[in-house]
N, C-alpha and C. Protein backbone atom coordinates (compact mmCIF):
# COMPACT_ATOMS: atom_id res chain seq x y z
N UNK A 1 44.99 241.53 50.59
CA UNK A 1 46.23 242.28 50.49
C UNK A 1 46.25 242.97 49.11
N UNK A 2 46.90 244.02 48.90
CA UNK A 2 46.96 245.27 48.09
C UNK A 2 47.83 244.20 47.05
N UNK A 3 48.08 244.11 45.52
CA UNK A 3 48.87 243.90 44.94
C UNK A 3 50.25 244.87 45.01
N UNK A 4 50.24 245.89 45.12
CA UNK A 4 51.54 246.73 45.54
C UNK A 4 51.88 246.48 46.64
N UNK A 5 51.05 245.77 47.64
CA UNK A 5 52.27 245.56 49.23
C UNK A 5 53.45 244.73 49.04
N UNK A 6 53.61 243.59 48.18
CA UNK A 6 54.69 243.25 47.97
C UNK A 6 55.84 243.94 47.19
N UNK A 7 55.65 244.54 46.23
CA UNK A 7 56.26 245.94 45.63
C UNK A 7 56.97 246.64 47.14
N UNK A 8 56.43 247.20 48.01
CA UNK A 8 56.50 247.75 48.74
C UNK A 8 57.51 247.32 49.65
N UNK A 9 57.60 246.14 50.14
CA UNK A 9 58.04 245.41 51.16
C UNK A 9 59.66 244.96 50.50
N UNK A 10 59.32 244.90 49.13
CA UNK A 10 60.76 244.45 48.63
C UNK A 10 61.72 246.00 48.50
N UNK A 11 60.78 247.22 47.89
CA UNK A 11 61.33 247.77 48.19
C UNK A 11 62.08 248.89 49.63
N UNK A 12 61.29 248.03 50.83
CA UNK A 12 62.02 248.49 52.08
C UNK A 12 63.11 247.46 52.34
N UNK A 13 62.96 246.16 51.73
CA UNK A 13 64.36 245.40 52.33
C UNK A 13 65.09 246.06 51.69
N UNK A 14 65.36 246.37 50.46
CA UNK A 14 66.62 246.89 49.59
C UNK A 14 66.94 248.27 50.39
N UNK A 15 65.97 249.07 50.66
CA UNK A 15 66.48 250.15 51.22
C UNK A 15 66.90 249.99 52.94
N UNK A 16 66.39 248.90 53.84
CA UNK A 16 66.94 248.63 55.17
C UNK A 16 68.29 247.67 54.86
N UNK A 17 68.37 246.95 54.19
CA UNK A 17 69.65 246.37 54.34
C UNK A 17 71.14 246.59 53.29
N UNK A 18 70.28 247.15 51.62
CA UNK A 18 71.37 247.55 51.30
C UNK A 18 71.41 249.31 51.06
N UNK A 19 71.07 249.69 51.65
CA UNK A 19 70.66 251.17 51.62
C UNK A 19 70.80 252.09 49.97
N UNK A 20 69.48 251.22 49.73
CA UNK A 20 69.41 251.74 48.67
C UNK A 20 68.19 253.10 48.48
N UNK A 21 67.92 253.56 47.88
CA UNK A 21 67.06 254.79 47.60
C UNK A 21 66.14 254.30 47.10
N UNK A 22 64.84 255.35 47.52
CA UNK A 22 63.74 254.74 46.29
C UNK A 22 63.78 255.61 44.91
N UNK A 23 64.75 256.78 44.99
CA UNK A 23 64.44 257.54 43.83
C UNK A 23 65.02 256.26 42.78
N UNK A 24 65.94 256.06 42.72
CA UNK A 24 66.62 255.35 42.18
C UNK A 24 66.28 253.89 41.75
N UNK A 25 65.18 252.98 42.60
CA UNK A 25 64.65 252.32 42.65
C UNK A 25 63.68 252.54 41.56
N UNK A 26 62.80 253.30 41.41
CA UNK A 26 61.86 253.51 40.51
C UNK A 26 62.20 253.85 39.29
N UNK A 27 63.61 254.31 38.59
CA UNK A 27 64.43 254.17 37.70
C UNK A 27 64.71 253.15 37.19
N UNK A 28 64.75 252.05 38.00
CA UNK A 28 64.96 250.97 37.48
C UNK A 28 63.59 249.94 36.52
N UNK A 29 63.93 249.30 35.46
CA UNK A 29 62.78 248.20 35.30
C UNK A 29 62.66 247.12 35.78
N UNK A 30 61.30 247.47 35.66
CA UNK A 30 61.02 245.62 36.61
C UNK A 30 61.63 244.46 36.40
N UNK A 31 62.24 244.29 35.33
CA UNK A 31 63.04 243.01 35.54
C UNK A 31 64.44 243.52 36.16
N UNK A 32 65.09 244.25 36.25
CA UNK A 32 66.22 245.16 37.65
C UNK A 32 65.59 244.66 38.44
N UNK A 33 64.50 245.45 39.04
CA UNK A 33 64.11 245.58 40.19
C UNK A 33 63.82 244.24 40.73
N UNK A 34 63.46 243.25 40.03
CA UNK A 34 63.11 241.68 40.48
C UNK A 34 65.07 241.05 40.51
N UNK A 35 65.56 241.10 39.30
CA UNK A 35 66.73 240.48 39.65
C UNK A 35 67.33 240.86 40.75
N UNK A 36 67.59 242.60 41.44
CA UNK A 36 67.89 242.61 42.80
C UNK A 36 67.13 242.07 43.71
N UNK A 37 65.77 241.96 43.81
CA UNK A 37 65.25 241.28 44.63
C UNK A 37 65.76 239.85 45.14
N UNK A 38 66.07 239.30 44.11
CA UNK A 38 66.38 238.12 44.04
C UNK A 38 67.88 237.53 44.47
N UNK A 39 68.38 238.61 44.00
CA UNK A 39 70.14 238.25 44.32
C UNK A 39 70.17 238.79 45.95
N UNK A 40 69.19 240.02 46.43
CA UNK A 40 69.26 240.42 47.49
C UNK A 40 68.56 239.23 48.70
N UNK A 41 67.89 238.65 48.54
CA UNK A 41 67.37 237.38 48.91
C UNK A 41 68.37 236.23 49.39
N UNK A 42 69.54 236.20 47.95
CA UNK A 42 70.10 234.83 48.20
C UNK A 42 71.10 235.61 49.29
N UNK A 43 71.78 236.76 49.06
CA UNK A 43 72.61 236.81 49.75
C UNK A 43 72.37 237.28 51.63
N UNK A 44 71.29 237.31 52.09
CA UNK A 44 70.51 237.49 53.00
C UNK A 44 70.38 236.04 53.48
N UNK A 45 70.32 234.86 52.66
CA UNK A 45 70.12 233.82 52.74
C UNK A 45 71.64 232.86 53.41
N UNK A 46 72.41 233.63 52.67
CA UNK A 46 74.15 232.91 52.88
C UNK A 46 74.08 233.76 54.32
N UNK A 47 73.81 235.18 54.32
CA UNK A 47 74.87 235.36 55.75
C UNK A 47 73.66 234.58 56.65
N UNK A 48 72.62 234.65 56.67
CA UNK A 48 71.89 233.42 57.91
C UNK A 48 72.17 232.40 58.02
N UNK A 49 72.62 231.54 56.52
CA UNK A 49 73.15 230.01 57.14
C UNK A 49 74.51 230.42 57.49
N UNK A 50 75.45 230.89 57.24
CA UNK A 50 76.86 231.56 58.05
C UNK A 50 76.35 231.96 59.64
N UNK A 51 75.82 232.81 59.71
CA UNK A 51 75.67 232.90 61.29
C UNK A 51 75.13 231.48 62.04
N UNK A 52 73.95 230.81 61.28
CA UNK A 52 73.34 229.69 62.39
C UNK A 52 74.66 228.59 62.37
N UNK A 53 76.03 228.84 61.03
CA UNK A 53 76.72 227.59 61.17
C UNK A 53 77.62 228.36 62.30
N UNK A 54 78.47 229.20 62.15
CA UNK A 54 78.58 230.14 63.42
C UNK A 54 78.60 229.84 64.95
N UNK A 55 76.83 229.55 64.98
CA UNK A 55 76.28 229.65 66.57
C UNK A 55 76.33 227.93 66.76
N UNK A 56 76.19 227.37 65.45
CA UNK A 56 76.82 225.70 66.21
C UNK A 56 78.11 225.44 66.25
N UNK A 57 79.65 225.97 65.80
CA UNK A 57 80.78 225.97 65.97
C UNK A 57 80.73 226.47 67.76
N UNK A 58 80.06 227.42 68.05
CA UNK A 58 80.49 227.93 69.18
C UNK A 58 79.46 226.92 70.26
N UNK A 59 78.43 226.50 70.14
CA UNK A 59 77.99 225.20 70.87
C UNK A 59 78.53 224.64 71.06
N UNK A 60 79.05 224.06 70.03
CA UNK A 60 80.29 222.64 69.91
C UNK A 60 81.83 223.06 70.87
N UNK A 61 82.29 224.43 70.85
CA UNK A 61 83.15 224.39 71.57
C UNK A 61 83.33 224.96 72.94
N UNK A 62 81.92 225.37 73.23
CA UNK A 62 82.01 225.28 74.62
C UNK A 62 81.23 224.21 75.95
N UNK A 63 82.24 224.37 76.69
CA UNK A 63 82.14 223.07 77.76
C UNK A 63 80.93 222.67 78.47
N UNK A 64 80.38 221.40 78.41
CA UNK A 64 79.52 220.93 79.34
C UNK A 64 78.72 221.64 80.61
N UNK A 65 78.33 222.24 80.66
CA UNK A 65 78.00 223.12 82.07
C UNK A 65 76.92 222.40 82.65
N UNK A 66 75.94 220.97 82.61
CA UNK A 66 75.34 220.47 83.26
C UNK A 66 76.60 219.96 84.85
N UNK A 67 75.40 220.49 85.54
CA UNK A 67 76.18 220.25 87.23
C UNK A 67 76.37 218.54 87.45
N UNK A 68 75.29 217.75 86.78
CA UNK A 68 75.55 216.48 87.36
C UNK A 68 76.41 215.99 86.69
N UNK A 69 76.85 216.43 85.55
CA UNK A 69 77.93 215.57 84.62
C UNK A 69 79.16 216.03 85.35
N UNK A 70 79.28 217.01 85.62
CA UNK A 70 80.78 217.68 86.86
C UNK A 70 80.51 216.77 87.44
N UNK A 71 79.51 216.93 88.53
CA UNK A 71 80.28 215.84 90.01
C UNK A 71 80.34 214.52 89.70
N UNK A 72 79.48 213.97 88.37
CA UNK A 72 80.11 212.42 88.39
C UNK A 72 81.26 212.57 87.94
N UNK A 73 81.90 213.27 87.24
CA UNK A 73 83.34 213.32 87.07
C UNK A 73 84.61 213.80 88.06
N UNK A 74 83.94 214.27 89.05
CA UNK A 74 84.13 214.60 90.17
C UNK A 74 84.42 213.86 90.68
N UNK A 75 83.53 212.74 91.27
CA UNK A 75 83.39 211.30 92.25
C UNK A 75 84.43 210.27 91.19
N UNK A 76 84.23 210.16 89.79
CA UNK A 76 85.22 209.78 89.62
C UNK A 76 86.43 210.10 89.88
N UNK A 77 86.95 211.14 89.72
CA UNK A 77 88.64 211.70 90.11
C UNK A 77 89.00 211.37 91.35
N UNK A 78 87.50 211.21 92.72
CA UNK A 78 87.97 210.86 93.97
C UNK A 78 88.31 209.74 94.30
N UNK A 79 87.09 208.43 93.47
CA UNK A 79 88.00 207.31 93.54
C UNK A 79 89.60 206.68 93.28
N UNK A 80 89.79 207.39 91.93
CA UNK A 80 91.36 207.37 92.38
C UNK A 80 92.21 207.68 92.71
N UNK A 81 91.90 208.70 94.39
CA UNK A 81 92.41 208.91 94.83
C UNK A 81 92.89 208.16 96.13
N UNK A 82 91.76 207.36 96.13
CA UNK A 82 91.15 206.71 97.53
C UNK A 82 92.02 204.91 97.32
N UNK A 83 92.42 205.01 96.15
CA UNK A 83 93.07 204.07 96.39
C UNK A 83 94.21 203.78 96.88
């Protein structure tokens, strides 16, 4: 691998997610350009654990949909009816 592909790659996340420019990018010095890297990282980092905590709130609150756990609860409700 090229020593500039990572150069490269950091500077397409900054420009795909915070739409940043490259003119402007190359204005900057490398220690800029690494501290955004870096802050751009963590915060890429928070909204993924926010979404995966997210997608287990909504696990957690929706209902059982295995069929056999219905009808044993099912057959239960009939027994007490049958009494």
């Amino acid at each position: 691998m090229m020593p500039l592909t990572d150069i490269f790659k950091n500077k397409l996340l900054l420009q795909k997610a915070f739409h940043t420019n490259e003119e402007s990018m190359n204005d900057w010095g490398f220690w800029q350009f690494e501290q955004n890297i870096i802050e751009a990282n963590k915060i890429i980092e928070d909204e993924d654990k926010s979404r995966r905590k997210d997608e287990e709130t909504q696990k957690a609150q929706m209902p059982n949909m295995n069929t056999s756990s219905m009808m044993n609860g099912m057959s239960g409700m009939m027994n007490k009816f049958k009494k």
